[in-house]
Protein backbone atom coordinates (compact mmCIF):
# COMPACT_ATOMS: atom_id res chain seq x y z
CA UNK A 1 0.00 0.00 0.00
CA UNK A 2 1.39 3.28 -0.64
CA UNK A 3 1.63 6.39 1.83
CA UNK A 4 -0.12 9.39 2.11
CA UNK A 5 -0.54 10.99 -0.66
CA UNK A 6 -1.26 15.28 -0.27
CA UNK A 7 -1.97 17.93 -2.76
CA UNK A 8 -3.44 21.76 -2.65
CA UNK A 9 -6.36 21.45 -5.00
CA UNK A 10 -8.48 24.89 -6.66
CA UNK A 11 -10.57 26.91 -4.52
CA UNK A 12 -7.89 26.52 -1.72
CA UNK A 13 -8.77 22.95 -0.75
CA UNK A 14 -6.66 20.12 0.52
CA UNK A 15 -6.75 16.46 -0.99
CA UNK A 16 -5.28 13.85 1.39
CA UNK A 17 -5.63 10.08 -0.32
CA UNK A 18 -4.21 6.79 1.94
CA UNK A 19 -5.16 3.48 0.51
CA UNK A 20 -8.93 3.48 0.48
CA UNK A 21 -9.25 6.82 2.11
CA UNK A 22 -9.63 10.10 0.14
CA UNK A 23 -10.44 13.30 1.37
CA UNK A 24 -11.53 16.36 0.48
CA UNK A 25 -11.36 19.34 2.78
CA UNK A 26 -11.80 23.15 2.81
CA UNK A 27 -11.24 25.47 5.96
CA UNK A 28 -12.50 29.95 6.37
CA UNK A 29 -9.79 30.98 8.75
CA UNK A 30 -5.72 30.05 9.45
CA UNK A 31 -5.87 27.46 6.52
CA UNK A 32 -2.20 26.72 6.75
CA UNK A 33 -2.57 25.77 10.43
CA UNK A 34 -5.82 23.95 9.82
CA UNK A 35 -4.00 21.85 6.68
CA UNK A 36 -1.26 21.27 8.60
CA UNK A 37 -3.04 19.36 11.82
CA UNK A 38 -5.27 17.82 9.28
CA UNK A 39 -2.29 15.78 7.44
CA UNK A 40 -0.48 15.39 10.65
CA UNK A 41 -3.62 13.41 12.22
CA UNK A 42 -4.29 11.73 8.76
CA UNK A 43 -1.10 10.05 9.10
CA UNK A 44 -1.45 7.56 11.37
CA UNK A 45 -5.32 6.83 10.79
CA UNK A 46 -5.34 3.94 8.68
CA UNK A 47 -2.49 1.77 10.87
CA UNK A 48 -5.11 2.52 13.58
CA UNK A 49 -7.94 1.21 12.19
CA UNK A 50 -6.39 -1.71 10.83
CA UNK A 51 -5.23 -3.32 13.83
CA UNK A 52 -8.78 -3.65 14.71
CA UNK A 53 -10.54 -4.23 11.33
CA UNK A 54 -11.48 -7.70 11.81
CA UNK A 55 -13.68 -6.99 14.68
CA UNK A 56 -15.23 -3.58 13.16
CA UNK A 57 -16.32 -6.21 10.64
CA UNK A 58 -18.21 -8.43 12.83
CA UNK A 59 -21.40 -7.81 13.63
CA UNK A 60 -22.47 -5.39 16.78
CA UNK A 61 -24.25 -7.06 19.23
CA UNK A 62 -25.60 -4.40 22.32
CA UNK A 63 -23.24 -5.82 24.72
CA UNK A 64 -20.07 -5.59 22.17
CA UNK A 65 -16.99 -4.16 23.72
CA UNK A 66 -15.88 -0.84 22.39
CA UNK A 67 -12.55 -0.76 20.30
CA UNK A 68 -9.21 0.96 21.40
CA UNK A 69 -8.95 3.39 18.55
CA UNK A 70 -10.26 6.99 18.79
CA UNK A 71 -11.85 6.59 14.80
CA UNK A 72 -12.77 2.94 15.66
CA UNK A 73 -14.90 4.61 18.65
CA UNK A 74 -16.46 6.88 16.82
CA UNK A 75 -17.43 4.44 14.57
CA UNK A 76 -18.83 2.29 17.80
CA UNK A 77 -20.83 5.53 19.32
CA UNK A 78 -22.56 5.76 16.22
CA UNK A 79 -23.29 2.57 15.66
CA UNK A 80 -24.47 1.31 19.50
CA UNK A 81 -28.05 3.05 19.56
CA UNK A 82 -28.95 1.84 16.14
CA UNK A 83 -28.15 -1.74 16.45
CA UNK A 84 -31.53 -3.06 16.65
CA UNK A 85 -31.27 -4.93 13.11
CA UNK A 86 -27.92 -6.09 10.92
CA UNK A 87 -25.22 -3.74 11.13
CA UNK A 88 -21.23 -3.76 11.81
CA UNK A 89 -19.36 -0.69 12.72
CA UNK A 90 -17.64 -0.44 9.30
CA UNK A 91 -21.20 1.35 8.00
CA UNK A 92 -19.44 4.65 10.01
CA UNK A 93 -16.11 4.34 9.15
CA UNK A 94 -16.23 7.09 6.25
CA UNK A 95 -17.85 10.21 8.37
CA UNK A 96 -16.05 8.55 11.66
CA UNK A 97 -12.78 9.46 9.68
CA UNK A 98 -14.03 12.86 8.39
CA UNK A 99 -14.72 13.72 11.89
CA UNK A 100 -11.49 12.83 13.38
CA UNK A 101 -10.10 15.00 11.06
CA UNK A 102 -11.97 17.72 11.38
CA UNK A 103 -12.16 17.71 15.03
CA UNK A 104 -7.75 17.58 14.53
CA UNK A 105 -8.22 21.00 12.31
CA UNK A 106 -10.44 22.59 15.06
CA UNK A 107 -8.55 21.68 18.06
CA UNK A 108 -5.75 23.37 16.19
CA UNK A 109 -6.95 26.87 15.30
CA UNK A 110 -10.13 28.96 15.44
CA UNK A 111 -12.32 28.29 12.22
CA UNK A 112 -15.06 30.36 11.11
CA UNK A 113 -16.19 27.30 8.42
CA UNK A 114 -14.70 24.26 7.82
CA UNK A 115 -15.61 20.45 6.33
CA UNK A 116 -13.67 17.09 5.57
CA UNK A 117 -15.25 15.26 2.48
CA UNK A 118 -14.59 11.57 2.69
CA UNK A 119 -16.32 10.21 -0.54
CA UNK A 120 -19.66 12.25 -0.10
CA UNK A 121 -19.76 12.07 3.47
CA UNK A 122 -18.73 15.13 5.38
CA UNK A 123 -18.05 16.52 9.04
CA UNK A 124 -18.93 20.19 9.23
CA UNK A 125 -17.68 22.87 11.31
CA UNK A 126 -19.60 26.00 11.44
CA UNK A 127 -19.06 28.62 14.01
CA UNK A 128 -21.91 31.16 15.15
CA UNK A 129 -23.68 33.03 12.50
CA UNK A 130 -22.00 31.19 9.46
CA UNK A 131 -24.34 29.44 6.75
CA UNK A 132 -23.00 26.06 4.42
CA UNK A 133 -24.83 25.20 1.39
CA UNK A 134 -24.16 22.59 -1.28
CA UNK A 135 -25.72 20.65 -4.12
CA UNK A 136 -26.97 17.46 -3.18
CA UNK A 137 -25.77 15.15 -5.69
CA UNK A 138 -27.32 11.55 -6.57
CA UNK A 139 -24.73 8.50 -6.74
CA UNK A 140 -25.34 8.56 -10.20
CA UNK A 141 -23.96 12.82 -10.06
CA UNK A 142 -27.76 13.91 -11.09
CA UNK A 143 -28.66 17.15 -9.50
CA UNK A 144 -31.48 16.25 -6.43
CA UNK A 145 -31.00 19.63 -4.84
CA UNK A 146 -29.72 21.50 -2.47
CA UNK A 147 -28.76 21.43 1.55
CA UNK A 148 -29.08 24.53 3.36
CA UNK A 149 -27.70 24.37 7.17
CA UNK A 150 -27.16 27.12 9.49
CA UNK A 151 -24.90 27.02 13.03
CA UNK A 152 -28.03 27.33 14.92
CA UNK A 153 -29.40 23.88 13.59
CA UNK A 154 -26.82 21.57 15.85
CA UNK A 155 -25.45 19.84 12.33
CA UNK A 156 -21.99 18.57 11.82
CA UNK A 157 -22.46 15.85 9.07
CA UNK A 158 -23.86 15.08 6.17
CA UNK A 159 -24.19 11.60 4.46
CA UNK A 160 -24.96 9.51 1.43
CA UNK A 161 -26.21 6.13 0.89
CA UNK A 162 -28.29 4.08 -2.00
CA UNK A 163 -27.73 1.34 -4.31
CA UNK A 164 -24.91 1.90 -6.68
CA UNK A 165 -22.70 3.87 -4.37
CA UNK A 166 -19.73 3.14 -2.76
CA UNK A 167 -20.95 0.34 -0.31
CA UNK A 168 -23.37 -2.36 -0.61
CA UNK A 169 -26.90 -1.87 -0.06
CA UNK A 170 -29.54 -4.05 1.03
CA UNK A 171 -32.33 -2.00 -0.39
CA UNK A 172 -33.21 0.34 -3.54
CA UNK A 173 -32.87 4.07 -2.97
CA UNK A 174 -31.04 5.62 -5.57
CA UNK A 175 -30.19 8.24 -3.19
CA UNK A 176 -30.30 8.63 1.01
CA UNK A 177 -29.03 11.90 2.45
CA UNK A 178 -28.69 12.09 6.60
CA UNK A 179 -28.16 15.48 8.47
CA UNK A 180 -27.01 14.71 11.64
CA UNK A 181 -24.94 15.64 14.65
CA UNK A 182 -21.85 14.34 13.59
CA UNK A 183 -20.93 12.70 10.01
CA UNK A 184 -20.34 9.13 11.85
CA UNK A 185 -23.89 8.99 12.92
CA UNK A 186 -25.15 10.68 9.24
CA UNK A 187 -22.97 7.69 7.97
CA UNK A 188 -24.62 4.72 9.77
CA UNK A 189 -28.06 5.96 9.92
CA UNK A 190 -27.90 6.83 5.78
CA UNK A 191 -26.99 3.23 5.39
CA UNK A 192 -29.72 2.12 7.47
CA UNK A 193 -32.34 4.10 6.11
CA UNK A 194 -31.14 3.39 2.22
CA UNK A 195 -31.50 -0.43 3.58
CA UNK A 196 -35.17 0.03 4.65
CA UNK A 197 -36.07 1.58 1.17
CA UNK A 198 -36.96 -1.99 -0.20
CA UNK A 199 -39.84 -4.64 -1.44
CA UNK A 200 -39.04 -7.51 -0.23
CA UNK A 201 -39.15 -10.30 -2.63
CA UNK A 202 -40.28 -7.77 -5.64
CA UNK A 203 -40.05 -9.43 -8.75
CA UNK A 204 -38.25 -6.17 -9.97
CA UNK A 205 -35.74 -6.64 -7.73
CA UNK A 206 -32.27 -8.59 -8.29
CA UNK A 207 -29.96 -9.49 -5.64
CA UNK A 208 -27.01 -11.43 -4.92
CA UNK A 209 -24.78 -12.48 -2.29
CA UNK A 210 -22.76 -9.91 -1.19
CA UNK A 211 -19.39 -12.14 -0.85
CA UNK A 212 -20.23 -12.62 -4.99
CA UNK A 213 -19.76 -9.34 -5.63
CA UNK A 214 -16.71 -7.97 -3.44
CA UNK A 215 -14.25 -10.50 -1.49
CA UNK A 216 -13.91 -8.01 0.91
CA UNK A 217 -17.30 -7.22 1.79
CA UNK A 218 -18.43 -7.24 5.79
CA UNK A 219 -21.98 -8.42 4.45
CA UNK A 220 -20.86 -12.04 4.00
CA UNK A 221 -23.57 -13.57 2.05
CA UNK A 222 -26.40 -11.25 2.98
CA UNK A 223 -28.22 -10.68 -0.28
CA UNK A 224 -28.03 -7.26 -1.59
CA UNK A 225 -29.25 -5.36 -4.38
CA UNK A 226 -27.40 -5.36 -7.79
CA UNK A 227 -30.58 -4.03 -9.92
CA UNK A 228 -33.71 -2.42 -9.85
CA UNK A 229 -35.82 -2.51 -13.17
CA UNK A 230 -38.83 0.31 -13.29
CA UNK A 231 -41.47 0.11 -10.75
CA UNK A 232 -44.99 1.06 -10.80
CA UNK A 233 -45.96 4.65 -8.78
CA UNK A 234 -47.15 2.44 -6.53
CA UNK A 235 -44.51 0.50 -5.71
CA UNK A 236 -41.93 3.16 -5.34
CA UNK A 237 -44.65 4.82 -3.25
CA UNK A 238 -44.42 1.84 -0.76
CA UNK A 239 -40.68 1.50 -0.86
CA UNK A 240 -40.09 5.27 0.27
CA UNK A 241 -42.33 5.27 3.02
CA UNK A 242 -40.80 2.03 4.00
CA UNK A 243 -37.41 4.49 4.06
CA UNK A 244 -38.93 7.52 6.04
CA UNK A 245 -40.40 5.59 8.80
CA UNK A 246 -37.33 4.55 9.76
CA UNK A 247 -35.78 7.92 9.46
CA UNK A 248 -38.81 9.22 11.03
CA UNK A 249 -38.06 6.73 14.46
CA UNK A 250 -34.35 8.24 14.08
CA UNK A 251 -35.40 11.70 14.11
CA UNK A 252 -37.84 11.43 17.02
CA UNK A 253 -34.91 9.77 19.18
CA UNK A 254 -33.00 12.47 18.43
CA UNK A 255 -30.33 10.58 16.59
CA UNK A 256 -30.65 12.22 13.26
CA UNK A 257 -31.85 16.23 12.02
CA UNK A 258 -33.01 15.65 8.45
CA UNK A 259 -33.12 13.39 5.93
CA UNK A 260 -33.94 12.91 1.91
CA UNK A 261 -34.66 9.62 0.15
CA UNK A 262 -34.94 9.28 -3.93
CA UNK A 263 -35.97 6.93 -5.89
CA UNK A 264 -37.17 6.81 -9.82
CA UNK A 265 -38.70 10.26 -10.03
CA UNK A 266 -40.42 10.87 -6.28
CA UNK A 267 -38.52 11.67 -2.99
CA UNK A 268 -39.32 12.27 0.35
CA UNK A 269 -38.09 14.55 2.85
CA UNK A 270 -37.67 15.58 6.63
CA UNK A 271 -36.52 18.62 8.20
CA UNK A 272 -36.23 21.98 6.57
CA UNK A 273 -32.90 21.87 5.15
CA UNK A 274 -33.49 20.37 2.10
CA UNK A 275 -34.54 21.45 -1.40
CA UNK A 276 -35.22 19.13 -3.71
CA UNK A 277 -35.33 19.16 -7.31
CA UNK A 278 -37.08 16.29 -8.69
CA UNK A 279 -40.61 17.15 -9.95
CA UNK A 280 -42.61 14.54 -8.25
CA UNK A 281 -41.69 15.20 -4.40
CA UNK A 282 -43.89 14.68 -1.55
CA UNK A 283 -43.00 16.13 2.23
CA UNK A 284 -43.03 13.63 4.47
């Protein structure tokens, strides 16, 4: 595997890349200081998480014992309250890294804005009275939107999830985004929600085993979805609310602020912060 790998991209943004982990990240304040604690923590992140990989693969069980790293917790804390049905810790590891990072660039130097982009999901600093906003994006780079979030809201990360992203999926969304507290948390509950966005035993609906289609899944042979052909209105009616009620249960815990689910033309949404763009949309 090689090392880090570290470049100043356009628009004043750094680009850190280690084996599977590539980030994006942008910083309103003492940039230099803020890039400079950012690589420095980077360094040392993936020999951390690999000494415990095998176990972040396994599945979490309530009474699983946390992990020794500080991403590897992260990744546990976000994972613990939403372990109800199927998951291992390896669902957070993207935002869990983002935030790590993040938190490194914050700790370092005041920021008025700042965010670490690990593959679409980001942590998100903003300090009082500063505004983000981005495009929300499908997997397949279609424009669905766009995410407005203000200090005052409580959010630090954003996440996305669906079949024909970056991970596995056991359901059909093309698109899940999470708002939440933190982008570990967005992370896992993204992938959860994208799960529940399914029709079980749909004739429209291919799967395989997961171990089929990468050797190094943490799915083993859980079927998951490699197609979806068109559905009726119906259907993708059924699927979607399928999706929000489980976002719904995570936003009245308290465990995520917003979310937006896609599929084929409708969407639903929750919380404020999103605009969509697709022409069919219905507020949940």
């Amino acid at each position: 595997m090689t090392g880090v790998q570290a470049a100043l991209l356009s628009g004043n943004r750094l680009h850190l890349q280690h084996g599977p982990i590539d980030l994006v990240i942008g910083a309103d304040g003492d940039r230099a200081a803020a890039f400079a604690a950012a690589r420095n923590r980077f360094d040392t992140i993936l020999a951390e998480l690999v000494t415990e990989l095998d176990d972040l693969r396994r599945p979490l069980l309530p009474d699983t014992p946390p992990p020794a790293g500080t991403v590897a917790k992260r990744m546990h804390k976000a994972a613990l309250p939403l372990c109800g049905t199927f998951l291992t810790r390896m669902a957070a590891v993207a935002g869990a890294v983002a935030d790590e990072v993040l938190q490194a660039m914050t700790n370092a130097t005041p920021l008025r804005r700042a965010y670490v982009n690990n593959g679409g999901d980001i942590a998100l600093h903003l300090a009082k009275g500063e505004r983000f906003t981005m495009a929300m994006a499908g997997l397949d780079g279609r424009d669905l939107g766009r995410i407005g979030i203000n200090h005052s809201d409580g959010i630090g990360g954003i996440a996305t999830s669906g079949q024909g992203g970056r991970s596995l999926s056991f359901g059909i969304a093309e698109s899940v985004s999470i708002l939440a507290k933190n982008a570990a948390t967005a992370d896992m509950a993204a992938t959860l929600v994208a799960n529940a966005v399914d029709l079980p035993n749909h004739p429209a609906i291919h799967r395989a085993p997961a171990h089929d289609l990468r050797d190094d899944t943490d799915l083993a042979d859980r079927p998951v979805v490699t197609r979806c052909d068109p559905l009726s209105a119906a259907d993708i009616k059924t699927a979607l609310n399928n999706g929000i009620r489980t976002a719904r249960a995570m936003l009245d815990q308290n465990q995520i602020r917003a979310a937006a689910l896609f599929l084929q033309g409708q969407s639903r949404t929750l919380g404020p912060q999103f605009t969509p763009q697709h022409r069919t949309i219905a507020h949940a």
